[in-house]
C-alpha atoms as a PDB file:
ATOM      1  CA  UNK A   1     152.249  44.103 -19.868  1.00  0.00           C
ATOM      2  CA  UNK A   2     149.994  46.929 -20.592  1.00  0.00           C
ATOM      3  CA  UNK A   3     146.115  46.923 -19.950  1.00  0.00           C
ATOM      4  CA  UNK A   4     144.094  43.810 -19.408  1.00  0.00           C
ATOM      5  CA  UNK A   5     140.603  42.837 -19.418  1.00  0.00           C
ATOM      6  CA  UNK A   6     138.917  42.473 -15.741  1.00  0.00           C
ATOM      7  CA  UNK A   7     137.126  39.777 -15.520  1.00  0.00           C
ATOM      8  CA  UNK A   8     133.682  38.783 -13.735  1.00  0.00           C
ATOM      9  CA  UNK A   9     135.508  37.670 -10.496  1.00  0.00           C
ATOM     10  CA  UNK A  10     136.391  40.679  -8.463  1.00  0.00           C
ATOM     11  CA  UNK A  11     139.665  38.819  -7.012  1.00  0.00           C
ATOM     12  CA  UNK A  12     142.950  39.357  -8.631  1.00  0.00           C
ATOM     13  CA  UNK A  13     144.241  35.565  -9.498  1.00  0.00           C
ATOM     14  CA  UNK A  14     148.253  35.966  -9.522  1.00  0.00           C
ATOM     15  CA  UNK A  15     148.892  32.444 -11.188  1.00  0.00           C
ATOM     16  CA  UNK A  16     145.906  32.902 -13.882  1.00  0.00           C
ATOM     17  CA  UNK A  17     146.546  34.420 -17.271  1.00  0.00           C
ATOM     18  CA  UNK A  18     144.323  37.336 -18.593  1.00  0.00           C
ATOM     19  CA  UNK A  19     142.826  38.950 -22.137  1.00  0.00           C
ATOM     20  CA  UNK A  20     146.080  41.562 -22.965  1.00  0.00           C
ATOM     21  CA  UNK A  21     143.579  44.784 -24.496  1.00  0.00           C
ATOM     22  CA  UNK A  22     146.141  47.459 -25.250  1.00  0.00           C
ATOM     23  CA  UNK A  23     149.891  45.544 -24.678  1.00  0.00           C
ATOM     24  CA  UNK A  24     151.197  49.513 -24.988  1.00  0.00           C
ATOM     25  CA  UNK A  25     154.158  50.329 -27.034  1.00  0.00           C
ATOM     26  CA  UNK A  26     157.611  49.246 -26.404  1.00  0.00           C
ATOM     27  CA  UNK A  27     161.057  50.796 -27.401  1.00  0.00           C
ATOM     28  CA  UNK A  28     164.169  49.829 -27.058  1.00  0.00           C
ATOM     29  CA  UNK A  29     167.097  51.729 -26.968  1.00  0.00           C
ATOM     30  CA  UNK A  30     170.962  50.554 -26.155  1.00  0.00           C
ATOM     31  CA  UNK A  31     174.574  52.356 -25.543  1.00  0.00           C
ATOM     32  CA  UNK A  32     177.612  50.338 -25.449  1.00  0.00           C
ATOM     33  CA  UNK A  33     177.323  49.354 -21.959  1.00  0.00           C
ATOM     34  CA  UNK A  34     173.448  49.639 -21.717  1.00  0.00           C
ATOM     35  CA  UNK A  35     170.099  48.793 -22.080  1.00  0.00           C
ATOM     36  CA  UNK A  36     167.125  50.575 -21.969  1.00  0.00           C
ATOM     37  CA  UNK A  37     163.583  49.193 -22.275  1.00  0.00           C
ATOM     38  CA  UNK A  38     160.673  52.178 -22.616  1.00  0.00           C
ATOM     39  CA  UNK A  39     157.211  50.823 -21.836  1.00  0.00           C
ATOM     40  CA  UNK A  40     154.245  53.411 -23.025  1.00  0.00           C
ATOM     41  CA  UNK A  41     150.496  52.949 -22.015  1.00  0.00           C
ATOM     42  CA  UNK A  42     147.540  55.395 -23.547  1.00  0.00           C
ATOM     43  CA  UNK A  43     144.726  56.158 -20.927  1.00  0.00           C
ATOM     44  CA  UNK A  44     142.819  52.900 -19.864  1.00  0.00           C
ATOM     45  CA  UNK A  45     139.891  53.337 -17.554  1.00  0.00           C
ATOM     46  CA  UNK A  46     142.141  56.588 -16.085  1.00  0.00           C
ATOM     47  CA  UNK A  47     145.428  54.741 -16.180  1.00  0.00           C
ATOM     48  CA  UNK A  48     148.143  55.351 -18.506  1.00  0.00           C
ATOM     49  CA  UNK A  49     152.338  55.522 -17.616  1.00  0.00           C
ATOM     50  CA  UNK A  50     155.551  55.653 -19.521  1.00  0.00           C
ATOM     51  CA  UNK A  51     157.499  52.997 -17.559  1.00  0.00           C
ATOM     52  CA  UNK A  52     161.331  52.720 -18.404  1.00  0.00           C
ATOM     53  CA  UNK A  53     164.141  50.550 -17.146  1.00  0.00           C
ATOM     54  CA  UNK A  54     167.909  50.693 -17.588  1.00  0.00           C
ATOM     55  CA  UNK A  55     170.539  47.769 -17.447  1.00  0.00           C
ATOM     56  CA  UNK A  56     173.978  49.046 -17.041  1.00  0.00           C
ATOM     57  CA  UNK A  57     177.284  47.192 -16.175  1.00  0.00           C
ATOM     58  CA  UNK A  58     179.514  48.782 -13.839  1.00  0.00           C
ATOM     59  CA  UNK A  59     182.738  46.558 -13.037  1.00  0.00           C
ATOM     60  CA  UNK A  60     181.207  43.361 -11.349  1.00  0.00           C
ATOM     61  CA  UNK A  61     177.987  44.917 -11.081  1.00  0.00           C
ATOM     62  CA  UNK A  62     174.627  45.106 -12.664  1.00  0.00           C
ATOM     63  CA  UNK A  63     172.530  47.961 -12.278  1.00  0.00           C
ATOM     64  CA  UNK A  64     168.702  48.351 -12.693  1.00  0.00           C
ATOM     65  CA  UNK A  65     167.718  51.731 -13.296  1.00  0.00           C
ATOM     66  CA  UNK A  66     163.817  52.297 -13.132  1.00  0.00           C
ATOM     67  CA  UNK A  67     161.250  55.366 -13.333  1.00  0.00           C
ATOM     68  CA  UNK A  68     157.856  55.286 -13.838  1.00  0.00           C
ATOM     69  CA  UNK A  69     155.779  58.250 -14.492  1.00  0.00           C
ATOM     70  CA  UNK A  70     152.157  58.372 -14.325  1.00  0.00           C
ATOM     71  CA  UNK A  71     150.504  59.972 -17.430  1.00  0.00           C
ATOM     72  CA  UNK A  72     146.741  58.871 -16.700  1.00  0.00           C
ATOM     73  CA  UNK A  73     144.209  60.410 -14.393  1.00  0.00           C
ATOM     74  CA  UNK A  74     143.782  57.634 -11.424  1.00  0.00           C
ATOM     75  CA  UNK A  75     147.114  57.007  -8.668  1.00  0.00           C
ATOM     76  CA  UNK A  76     149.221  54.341  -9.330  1.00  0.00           C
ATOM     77  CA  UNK A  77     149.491  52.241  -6.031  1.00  0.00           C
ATOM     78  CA  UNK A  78     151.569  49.136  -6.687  1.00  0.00           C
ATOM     79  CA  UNK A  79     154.070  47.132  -4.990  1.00  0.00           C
ATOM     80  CA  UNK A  80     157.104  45.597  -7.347  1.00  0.00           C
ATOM     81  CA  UNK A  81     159.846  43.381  -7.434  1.00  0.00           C
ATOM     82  CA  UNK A  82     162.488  41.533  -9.599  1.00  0.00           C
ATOM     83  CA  UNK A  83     162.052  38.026 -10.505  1.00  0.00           C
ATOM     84  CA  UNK A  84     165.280  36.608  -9.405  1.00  0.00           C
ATOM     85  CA  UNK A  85     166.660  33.356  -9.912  1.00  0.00           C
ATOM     86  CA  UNK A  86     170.008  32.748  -8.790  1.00  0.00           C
ATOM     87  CA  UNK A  87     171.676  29.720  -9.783  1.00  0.00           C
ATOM     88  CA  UNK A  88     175.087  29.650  -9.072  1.00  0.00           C
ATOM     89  CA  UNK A  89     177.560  27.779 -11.019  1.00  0.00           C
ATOM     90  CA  UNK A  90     174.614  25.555 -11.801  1.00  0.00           C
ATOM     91  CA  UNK A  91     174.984  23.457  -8.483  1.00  0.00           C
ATOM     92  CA  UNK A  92     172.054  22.180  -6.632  1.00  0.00           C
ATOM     93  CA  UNK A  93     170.206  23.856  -3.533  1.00  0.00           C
ATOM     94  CA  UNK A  94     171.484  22.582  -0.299  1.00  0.00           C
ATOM     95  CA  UNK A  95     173.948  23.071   2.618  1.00  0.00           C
ATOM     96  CA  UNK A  96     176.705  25.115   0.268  1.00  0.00           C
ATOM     97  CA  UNK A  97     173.693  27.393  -0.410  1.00  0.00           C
ATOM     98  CA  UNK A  98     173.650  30.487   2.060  1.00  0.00           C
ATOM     99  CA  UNK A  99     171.024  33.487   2.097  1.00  0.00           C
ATOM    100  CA  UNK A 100     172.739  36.448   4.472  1.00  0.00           C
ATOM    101  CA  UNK A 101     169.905  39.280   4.910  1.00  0.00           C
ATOM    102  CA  UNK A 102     171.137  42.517   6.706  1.00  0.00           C
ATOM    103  CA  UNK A 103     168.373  41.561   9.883  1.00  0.00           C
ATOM    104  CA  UNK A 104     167.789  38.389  11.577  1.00  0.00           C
ATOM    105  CA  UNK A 105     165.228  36.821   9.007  1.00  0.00           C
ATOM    106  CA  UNK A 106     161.814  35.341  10.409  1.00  0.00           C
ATOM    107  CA  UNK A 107     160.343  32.793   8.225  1.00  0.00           C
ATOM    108  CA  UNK A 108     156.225  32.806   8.146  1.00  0.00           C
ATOM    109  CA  UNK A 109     155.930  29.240   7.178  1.00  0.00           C
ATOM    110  CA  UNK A 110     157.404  26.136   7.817  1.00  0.00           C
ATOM    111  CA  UNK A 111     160.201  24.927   6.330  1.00  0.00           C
ATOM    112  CA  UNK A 112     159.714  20.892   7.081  1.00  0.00           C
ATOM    113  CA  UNK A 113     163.224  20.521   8.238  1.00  0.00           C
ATOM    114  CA  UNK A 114     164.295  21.392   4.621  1.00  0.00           C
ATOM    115  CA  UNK A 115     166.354  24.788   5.719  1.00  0.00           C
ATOM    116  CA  UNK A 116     166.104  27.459   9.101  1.00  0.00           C
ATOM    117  CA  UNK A 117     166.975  30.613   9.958  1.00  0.00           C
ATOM    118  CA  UNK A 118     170.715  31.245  11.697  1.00  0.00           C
ATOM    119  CA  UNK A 119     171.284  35.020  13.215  1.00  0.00           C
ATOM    120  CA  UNK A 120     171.254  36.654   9.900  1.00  0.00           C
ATOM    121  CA  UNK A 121     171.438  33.716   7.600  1.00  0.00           C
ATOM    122  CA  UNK A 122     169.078  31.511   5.961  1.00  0.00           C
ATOM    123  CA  UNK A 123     170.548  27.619   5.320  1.00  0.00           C
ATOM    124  CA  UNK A 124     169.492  25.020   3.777  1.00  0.00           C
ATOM    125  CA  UNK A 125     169.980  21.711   6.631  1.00  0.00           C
ATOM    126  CA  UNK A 126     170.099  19.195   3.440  1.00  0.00           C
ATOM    127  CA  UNK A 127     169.808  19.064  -0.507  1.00  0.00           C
ATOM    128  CA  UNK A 128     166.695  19.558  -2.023  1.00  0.00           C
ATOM    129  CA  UNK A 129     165.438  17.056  -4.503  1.00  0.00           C
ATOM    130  CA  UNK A 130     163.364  17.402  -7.377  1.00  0.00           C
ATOM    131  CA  UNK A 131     159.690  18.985  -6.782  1.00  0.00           C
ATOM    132  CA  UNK A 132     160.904  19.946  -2.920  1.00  0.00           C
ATOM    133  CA  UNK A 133     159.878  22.810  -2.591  1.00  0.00           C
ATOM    134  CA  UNK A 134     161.056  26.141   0.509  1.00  0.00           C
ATOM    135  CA  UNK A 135     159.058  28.628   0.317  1.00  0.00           C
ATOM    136  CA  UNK A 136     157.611  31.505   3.186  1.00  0.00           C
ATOM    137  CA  UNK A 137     157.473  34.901   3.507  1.00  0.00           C
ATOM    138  CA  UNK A 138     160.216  36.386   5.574  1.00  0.00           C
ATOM    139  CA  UNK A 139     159.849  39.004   7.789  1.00  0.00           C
ATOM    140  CA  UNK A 140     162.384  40.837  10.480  1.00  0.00           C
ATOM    141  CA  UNK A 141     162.891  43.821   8.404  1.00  0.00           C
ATOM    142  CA  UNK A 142     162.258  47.133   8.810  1.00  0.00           C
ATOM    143  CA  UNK A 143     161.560  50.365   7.485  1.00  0.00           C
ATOM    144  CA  UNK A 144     165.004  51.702   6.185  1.00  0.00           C
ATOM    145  CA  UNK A 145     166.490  50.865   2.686  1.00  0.00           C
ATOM    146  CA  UNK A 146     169.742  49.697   4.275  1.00  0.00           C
ATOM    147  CA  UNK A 147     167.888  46.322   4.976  1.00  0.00           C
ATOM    148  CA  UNK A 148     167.575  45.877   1.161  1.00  0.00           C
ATOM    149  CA  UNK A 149     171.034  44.102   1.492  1.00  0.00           C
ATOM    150  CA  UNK A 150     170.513  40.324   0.267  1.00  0.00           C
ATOM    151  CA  UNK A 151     173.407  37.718  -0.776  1.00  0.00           C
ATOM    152  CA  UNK A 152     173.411  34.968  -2.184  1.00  0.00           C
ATOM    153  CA  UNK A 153     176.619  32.372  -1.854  1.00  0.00           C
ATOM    154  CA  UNK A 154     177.566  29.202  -2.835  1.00  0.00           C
ATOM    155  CA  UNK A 155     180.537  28.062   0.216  1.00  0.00           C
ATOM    156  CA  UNK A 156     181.480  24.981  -2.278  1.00  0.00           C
ATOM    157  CA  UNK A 157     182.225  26.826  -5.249  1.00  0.00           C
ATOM    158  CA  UNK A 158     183.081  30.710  -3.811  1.00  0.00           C
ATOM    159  CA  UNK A 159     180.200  32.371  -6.204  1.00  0.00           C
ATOM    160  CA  UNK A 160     178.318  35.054  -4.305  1.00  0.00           C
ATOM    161  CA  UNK A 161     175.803  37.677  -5.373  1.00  0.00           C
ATOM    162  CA  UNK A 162     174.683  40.883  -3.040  1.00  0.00           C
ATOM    163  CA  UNK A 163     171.496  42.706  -4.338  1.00  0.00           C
ATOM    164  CA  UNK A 164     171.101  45.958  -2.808  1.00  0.00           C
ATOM    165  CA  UNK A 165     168.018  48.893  -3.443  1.00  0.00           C
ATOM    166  CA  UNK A 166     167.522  52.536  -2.687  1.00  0.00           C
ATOM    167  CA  UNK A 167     164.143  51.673  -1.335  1.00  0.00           C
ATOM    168  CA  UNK A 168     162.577  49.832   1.576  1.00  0.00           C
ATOM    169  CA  UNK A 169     161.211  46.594   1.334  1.00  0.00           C
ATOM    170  CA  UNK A 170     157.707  45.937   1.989  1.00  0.00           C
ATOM    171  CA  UNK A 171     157.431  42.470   1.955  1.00  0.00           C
ATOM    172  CA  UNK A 172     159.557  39.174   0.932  1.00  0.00           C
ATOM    173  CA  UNK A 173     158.839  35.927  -0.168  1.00  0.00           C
ATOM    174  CA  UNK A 174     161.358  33.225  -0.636  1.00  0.00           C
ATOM    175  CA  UNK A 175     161.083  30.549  -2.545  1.00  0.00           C
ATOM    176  CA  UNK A 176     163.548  28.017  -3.397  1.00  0.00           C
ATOM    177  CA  UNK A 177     163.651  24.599  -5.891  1.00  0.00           C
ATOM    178  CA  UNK A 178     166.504  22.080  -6.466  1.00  0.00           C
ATOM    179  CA  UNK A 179     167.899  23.858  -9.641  1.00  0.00           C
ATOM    180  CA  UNK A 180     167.191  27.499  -8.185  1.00  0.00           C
ATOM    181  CA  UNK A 181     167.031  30.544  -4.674  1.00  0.00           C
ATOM    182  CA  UNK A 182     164.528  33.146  -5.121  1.00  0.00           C
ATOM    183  CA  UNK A 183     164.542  35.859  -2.507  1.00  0.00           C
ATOM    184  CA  UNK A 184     162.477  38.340  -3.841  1.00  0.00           C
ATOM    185  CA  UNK A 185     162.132  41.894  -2.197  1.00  0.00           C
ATOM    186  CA  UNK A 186     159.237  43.922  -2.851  1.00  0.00           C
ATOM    187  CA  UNK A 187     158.611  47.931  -2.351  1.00  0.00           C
ATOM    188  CA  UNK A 188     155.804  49.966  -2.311  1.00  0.00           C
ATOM    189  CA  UNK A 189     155.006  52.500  -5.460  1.00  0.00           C
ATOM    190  CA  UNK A 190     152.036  55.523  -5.060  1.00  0.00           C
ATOM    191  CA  UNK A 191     152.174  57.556  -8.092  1.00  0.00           C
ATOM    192  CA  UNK A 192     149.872  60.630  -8.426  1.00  0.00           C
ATOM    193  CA  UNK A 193     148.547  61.757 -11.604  1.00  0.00           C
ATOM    194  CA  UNK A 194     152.221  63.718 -13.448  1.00  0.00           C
ATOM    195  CA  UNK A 195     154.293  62.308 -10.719  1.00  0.00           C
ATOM    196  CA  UNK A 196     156.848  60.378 -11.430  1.00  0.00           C
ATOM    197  CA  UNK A 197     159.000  57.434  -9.125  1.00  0.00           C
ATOM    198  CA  UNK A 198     162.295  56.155  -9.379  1.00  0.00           C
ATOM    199  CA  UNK A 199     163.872  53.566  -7.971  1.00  0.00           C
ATOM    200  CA  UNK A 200     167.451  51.536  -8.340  1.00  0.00           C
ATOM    201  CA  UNK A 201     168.449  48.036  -7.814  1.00  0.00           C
ATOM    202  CA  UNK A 202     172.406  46.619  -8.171  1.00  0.00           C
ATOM    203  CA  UNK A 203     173.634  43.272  -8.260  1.00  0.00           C
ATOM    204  CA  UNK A 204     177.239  42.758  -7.464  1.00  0.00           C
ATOM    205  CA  UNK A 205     178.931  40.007  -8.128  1.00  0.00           C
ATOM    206  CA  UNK A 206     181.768  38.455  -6.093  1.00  0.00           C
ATOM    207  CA  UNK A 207     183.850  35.805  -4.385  1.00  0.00           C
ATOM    208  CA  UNK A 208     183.212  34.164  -1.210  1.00  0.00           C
ATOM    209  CA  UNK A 209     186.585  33.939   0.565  1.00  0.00           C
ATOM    210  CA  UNK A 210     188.279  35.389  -1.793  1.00  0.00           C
ATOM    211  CA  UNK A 211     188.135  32.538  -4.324  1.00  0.00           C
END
């Protein structure tokens, strides 16, 4: 979003919206089976970056191609993810609704009878109605990228999606509504002054059971 303006309250607020001072420059460029968004930020306080991100479609699969370089004179220490919301075949959250992680998943917070955790799986135990609400942090994984191996399936209608990532996770929070499943993976980015980070996300799209 590019630089923002800090204000009097020391605490970031991650639901509150802030003063946008520089929003940065923004290109974007496109082949004929991509996208590619460039993000540019001059110095701010010491930070500055030229973010970019790639979208390219491989068979059934979407790739996210990212690298961020830091052009300012502070580090960069961030952690990132991708806002997913999975809604498949529009149906509504509930027991045809599977999560399969590539660990046994621990959920943080209760789930009021509304889903659990099964070996590897996350279900739901009924269908959620409107404003209920899953949501926790999961933990169980560990400290290889190979555990960045999440699918999403729908057993009634055979739609399944597998997000995979070159990078370990460092935390994830699910969070779930009637009309939508949101696990959401985050890693860890430290970027020294002319360094620059890359990282890659896929989503492959398939069917369960060979629907």
């Amino acid at each position: 979003m590019g630089a923002v303006l800090k204000p009097d309250k020391a605490r970031y607020r991650r639901f509150s919206t802030y003063d946008i001072v520089d929003p940065g420059k923004w290109t974007v460029n496109r082949g004929p089976d991509w996208t590619e968004f460039v993000h540019e930020l001059r110095d701010t306080a010491g930070y500055a970056y030229v973010y970019r991100k790639k979208l390219r479609l491989v068979d059934d699969t979407l790739v996210l191609e990212h690298r961020l370089k830091n052009t300012g004179r502070k580090t960069i220490a961030s952690s990132v993810y991708e806002h997913d919301f999975f809604m498949l075949d529009g149906q509504p959250t509930g027991p045809d609704v599977v999560v399969r992680f590539a660990f046994e998943p621990r959920a943080t917070s209760a789930l009021n009878g509304l889903a659990e955790t099964r070996g590897k799986d996350f279900v739901y135990l009924k269908e959620l109605e409107p404003r209920q609400t899953v949501q926790t942090e999961i933990q169980g994984f560990g400290a290889s990228a190979r555990d960045y191996d999440i699918r999403v399936e729908n057993r009634k209608t055979g739609a399944g999606v597998r997000q995979t990532g070159d990078r370990p996770i460092s935390k994830i929070v699910f969070w779930s509504i009637r009309t939508t499943v949101c696990p959401e993976a985050y890693i860890d980015l430290r970027i020294e002054p002319g360094k620059e980070s890359s990282w890659r996300l896929a989503y492959e799209f398939y069917q369960v059971n060979g629907r």
